[in-house]
Structures are given as structure tokens and as C-alpha cells.
C-alpha atoms as a PDB file:
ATOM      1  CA  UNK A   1     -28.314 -61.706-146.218  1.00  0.00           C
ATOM      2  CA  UNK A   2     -29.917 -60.068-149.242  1.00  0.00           C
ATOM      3  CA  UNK A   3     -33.307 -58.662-147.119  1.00  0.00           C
ATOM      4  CA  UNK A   4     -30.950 -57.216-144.787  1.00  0.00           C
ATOM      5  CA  UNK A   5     -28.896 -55.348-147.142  1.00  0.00           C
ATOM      6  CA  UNK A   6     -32.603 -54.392-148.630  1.00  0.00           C
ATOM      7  CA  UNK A   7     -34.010 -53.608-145.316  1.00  0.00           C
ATOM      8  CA  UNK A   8     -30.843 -50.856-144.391  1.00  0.00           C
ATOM      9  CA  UNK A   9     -31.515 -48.183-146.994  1.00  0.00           C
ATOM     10  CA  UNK A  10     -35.289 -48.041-145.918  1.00  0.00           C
ATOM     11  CA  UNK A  11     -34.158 -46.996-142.617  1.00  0.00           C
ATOM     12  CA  UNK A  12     -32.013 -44.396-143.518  1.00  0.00           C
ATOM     13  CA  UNK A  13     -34.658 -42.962-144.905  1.00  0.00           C
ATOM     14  CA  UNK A  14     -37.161 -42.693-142.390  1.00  0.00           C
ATOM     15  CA  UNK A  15     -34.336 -41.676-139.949  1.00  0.00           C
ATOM     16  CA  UNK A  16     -33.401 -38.800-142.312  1.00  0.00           C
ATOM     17  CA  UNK A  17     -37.264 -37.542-143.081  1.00  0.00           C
ATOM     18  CA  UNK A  18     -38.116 -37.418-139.507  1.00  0.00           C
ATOM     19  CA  UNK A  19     -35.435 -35.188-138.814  1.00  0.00           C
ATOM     20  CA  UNK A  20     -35.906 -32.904-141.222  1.00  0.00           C
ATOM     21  CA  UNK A  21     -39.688 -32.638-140.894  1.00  0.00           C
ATOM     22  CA  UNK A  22     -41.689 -29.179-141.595  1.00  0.00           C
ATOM     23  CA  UNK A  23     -43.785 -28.252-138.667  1.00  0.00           C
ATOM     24  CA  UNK A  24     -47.433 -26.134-139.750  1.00  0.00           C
ATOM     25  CA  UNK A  25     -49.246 -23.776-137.586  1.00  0.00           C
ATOM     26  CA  UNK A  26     -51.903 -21.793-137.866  1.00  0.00           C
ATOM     27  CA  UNK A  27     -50.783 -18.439-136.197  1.00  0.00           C
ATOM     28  CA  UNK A  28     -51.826 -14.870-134.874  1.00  0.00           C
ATOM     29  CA  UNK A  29     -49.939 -11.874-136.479  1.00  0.00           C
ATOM     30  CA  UNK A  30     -49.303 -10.023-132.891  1.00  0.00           C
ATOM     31  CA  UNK A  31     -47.448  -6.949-133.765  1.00  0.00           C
ATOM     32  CA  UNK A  32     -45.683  -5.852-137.457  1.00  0.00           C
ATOM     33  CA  UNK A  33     -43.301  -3.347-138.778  1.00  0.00           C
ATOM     34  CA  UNK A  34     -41.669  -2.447-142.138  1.00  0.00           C
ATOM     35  CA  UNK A  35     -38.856   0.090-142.915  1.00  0.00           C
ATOM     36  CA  UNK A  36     -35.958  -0.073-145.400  1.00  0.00           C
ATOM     37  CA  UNK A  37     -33.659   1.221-142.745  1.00  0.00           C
ATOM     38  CA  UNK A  38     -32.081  -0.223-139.325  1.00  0.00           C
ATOM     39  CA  UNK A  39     -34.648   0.014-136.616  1.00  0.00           C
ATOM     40  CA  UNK A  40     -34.394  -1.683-133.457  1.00  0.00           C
ATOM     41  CA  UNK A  41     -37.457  -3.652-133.118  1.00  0.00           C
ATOM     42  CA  UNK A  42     -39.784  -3.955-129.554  1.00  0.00           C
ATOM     43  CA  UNK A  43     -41.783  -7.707-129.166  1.00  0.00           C
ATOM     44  CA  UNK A  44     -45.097  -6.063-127.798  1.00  0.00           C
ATOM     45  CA  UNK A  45     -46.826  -7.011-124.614  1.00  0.00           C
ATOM     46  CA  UNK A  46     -49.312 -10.137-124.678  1.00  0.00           C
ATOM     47  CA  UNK A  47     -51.388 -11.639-122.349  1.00  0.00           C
ATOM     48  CA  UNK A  48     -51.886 -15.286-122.199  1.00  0.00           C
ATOM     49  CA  UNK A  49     -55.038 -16.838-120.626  1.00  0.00           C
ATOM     50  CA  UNK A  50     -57.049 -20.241-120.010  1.00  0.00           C
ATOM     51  CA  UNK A  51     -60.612 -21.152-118.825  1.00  0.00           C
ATOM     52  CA  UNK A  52     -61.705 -24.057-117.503  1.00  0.00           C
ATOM     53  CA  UNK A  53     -65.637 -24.385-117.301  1.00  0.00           C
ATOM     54  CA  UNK A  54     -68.237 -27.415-115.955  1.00  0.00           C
ATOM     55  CA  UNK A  55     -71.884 -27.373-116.136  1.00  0.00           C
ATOM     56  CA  UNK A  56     -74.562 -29.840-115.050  1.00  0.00           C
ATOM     57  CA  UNK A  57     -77.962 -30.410-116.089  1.00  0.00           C
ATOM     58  CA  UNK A  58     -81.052 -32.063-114.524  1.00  0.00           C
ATOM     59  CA  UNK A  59     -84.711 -32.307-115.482  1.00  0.00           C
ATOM     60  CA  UNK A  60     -86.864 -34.327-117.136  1.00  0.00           C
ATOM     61  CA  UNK A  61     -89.219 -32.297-119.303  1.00  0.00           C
ATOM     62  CA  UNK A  62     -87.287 -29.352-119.155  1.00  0.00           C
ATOM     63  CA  UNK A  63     -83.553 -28.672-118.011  1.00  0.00           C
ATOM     64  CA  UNK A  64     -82.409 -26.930-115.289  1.00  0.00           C
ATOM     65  CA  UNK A  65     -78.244 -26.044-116.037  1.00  0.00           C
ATOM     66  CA  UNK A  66     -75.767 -24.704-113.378  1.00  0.00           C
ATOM     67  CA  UNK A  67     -72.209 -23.612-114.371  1.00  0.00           C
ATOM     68  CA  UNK A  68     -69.168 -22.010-113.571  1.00  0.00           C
ATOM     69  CA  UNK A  69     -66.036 -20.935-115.030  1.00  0.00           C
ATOM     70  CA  UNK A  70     -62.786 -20.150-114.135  1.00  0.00           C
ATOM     71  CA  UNK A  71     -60.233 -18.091-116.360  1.00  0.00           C
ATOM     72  CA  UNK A  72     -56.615 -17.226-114.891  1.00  0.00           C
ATOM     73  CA  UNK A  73     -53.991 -15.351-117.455  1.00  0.00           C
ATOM     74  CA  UNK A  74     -50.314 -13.886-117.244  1.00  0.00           C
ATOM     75  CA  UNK A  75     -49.120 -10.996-118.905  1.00  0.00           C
ATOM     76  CA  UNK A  76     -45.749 -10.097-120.881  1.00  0.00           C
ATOM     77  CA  UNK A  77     -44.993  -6.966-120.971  1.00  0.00           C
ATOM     78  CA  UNK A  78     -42.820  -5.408-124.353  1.00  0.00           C
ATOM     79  CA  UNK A  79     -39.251  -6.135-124.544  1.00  0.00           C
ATOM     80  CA  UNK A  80     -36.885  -5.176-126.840  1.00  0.00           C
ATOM     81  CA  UNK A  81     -34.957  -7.688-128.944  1.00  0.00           C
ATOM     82  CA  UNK A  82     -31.196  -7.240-128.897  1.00  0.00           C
ATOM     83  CA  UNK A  83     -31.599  -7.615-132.945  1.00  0.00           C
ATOM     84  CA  UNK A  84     -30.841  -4.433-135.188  1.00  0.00           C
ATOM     85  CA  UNK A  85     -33.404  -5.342-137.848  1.00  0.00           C
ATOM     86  CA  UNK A  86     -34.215  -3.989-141.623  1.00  0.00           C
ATOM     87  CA  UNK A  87     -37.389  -4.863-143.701  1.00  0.00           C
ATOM     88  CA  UNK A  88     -40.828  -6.556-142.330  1.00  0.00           C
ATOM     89  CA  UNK A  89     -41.019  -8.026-138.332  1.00  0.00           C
ATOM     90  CA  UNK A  90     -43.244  -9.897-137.435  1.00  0.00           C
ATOM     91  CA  UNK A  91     -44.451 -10.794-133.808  1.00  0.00           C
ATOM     92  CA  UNK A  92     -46.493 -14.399-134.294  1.00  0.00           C
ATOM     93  CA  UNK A  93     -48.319 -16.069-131.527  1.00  0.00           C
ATOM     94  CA  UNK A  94     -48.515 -19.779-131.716  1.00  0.00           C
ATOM     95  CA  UNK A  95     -51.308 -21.955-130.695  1.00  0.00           C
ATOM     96  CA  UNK A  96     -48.900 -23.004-127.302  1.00  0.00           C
ATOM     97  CA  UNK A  97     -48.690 -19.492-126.279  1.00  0.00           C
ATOM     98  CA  UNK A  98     -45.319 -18.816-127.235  1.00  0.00           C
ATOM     99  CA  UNK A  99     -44.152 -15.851-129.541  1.00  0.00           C
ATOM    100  CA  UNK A 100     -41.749 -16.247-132.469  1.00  0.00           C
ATOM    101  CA  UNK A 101     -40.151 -13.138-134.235  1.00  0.00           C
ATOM    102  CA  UNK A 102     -39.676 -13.185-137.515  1.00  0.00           C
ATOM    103  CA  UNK A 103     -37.964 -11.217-140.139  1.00  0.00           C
ATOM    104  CA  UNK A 104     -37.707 -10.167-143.941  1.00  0.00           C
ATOM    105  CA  UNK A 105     -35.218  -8.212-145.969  1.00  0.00           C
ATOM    106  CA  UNK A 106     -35.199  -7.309-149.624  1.00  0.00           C
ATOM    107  CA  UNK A 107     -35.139 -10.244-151.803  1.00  0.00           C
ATOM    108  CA  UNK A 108     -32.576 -10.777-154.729  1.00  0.00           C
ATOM    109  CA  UNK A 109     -34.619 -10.406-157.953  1.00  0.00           C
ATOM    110  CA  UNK A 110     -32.647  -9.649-161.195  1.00  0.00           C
ATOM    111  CA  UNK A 111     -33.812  -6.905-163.534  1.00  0.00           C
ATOM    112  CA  UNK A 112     -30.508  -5.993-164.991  1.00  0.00           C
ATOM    113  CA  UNK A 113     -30.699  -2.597-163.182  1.00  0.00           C
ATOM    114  CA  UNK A 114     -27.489  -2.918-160.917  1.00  0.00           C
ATOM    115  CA  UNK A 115     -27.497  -3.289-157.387  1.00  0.00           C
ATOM    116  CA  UNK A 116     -29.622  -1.013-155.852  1.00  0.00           C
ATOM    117  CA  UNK A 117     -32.327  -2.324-158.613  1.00  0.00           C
ATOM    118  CA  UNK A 118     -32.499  -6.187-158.350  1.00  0.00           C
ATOM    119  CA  UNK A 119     -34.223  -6.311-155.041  1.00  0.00           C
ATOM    120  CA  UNK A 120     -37.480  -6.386-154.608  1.00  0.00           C
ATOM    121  CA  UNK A 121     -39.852  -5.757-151.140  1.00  0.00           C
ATOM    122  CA  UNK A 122     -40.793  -8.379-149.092  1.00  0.00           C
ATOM    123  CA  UNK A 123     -44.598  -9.740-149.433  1.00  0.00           C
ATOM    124  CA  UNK A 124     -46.156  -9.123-146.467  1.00  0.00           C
ATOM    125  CA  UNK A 125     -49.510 -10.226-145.332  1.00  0.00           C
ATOM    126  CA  UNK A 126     -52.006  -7.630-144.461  1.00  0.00           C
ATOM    127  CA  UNK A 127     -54.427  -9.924-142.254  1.00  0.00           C
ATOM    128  CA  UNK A 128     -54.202 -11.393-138.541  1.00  0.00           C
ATOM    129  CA  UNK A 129     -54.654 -14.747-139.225  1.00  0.00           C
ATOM    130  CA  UNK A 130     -52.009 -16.744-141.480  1.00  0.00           C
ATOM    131  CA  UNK A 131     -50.367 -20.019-141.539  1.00  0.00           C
ATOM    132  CA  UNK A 132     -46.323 -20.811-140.791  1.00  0.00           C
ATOM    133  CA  UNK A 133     -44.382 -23.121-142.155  1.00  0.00           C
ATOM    134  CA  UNK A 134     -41.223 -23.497-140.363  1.00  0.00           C
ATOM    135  CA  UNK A 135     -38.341 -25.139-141.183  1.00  0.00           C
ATOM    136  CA  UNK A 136     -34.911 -24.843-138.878  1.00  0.00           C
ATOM    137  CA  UNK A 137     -34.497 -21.076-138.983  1.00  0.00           C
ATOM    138  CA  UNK A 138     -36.977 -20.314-141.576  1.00  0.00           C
ATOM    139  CA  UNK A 139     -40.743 -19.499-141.266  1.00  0.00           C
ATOM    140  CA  UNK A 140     -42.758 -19.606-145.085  1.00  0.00           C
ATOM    141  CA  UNK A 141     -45.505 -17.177-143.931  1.00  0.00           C
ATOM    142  CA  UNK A 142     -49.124 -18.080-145.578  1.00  0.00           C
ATOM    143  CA  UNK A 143     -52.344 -16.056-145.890  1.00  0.00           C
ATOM    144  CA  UNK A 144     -55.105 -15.921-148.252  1.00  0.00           C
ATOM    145  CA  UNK A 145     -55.775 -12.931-151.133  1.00  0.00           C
ATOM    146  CA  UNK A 146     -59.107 -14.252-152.765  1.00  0.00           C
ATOM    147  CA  UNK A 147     -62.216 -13.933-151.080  1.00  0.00           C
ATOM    148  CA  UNK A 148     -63.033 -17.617-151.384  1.00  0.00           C
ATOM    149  CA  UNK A 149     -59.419 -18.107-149.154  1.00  0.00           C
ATOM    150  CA  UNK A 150     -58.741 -20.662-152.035  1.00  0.00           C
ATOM    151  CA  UNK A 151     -55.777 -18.513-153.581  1.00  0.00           C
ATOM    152  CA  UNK A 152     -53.477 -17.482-151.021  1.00  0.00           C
ATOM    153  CA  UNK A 153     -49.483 -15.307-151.237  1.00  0.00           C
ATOM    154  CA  UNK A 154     -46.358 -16.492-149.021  1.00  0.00           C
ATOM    155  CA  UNK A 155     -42.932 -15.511-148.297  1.00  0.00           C
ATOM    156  CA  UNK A 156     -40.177 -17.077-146.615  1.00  0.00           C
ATOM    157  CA  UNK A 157     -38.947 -14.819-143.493  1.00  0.00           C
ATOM    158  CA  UNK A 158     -35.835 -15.506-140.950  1.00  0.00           C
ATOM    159  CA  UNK A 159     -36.995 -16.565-137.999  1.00  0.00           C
ATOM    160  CA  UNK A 160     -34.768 -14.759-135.235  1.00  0.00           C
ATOM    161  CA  UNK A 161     -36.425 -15.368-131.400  1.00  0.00           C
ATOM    162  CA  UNK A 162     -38.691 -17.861-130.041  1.00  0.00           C
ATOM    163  CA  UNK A 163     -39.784 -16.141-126.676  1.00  0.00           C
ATOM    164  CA  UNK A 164     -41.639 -18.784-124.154  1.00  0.00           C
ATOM    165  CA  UNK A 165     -45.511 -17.774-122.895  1.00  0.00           C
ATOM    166  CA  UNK A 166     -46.005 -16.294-120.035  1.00  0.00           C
ATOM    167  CA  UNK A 167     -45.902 -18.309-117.039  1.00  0.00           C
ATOM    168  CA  UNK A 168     -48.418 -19.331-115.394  1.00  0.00           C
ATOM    169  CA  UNK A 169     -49.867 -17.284-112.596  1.00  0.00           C
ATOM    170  CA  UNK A 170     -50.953 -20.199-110.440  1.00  0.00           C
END
């Protein structure tokens, strides 16, 4: 009786950490745009493509290589998002194709200046290439500052759309 009462809180755990588990990505920054007032902001067009290629080689002494390749793509073109959006948007392409929109107001940061004074901007990275950490509705955006890539800057932005890839043309 006593290794069963033992046995119940260790699966209560696991149960509990796989659901709230943190999925990483390495992502592509698509489209961005930054202004302190409303703006209505457009998910540009992308284009989605695959190639499949074979070779073969022969030859004893020397090789002799044929191949071909085939690539076939779709296209989406821009949309608007029914979201009335302030701050930094970001359009991010994930590794599957699909497109998640993300987005960053003013952050609460006290400096004993009143309202309009304890905010602060939103960090925003300035390369293509960054890392996302999401987390139900939230997306910790990652990308490096040092030249070695060892010290990097983040921010925590809203994620507000997850738009599928384009479909496949074949």
C-alpha cells in the first residue's frame, strides 16, 4: 500500500510537465513593424517551396554522376489581420511552413514619472534569424547582440495568429 501511495504523486507530475511544456524554434523574421499608435497590420505574402533531388554515380577510377531535381512551391499572398495592433509585429516563419504573428506593446517599467513615464519600448530584434520560445499565447523572442552570438537580448511578445502554409500545389 505504501509504494502506491509513493508511486501517485510521481505521476502527477509528469502528467502536469508534459502539458505545460515550452516548445523552441529557430525562426525567420518575415515581415516587422513598430508604431506607438493603432495601425492595422497586413501578414505579407510568402512563398513556400520543397525539392526533392536523386543522383547516381558509376565508375571505377573516376565517377560519372547523373541527377535531377524537382522543386514545386505555393504562394500566399498578403492578408490583413482583423487585429487593430499598437507597438512591434512581427510576421515569423516556422521551420513547418506556417506563419505566426506576434505582437508587443509598451512594457510597465516604474520610474516614478506617472503614467505616461513608466513604460518603456519593446526590445526588438534587428536581425532575420532568431529563436522563439512559445508558451500558450506567448512567444519569448531570442536573437544574438555580440559578435561571438554568445550574448544574446529577448522579449516576451503576444502571440495573436497562427496562419497554416500554403497548400500544396500538387
Amino acid at each position: 500500500m505504501r509504494r502506491i501511495a509513493l508511486a501517485i504523486p510521481f505521476v502527477l507530475v509528469l502528467s502536469v510537465s508534459a502539458h505545460g511544456e515550452k516548445q523552441k524554434f529557430n525562426v525567420k523574421v518575415l515581415n516587422r513593424q513598430d508604431n506607438q499608435t493603432d495601425y492595422t497590420y497586413v501578414v505579407p505574402g510568402h512563398f513556400y517551396s520543397q525539392t526533392n533531388s536523386t543522383a547516381d554515380c558509376s565508375g571505377i577510377l573516376s565517377a560519372n554522376c547523373t541527377g535531377s531535381s524537382t522543386t514545386s512551391g505555393s504562394t500566399t499572398p498578403a492578408h490583413e489581420v482583423s487585429y487593430r495592433v499598437r507597438g512591434a509585429t512581427f510576421s515569423l516563419l516556422l521551420p513547418d511552413g506556417r506563419v505566426v504573428v506576434v505582437n508587443c506593446e509598451s512594457k510597465f517599467a516604474e520610474h516614478m514619472a506617472g503614467a505616461a513615464g513608466n513604460h518603456r519600448d519593446c526590445r526588438i530584434p534587428l536581425v532575420d534569424d532568431i529563436e522563439v520560445e512559445f508558451n500558450g499565447d506567448k512567444a519569448k523572442l531570442i536573437w544574438p547582440v555580440s559578435v561571438d552570438g554568445k550574448k544574446t537580448q529577448s522579449e516576451t511578445y503576444k502571440v495573436l495568429a497562427v496562419l497554416n502554409k500554403p497548400k500544396d500545389p500538387s
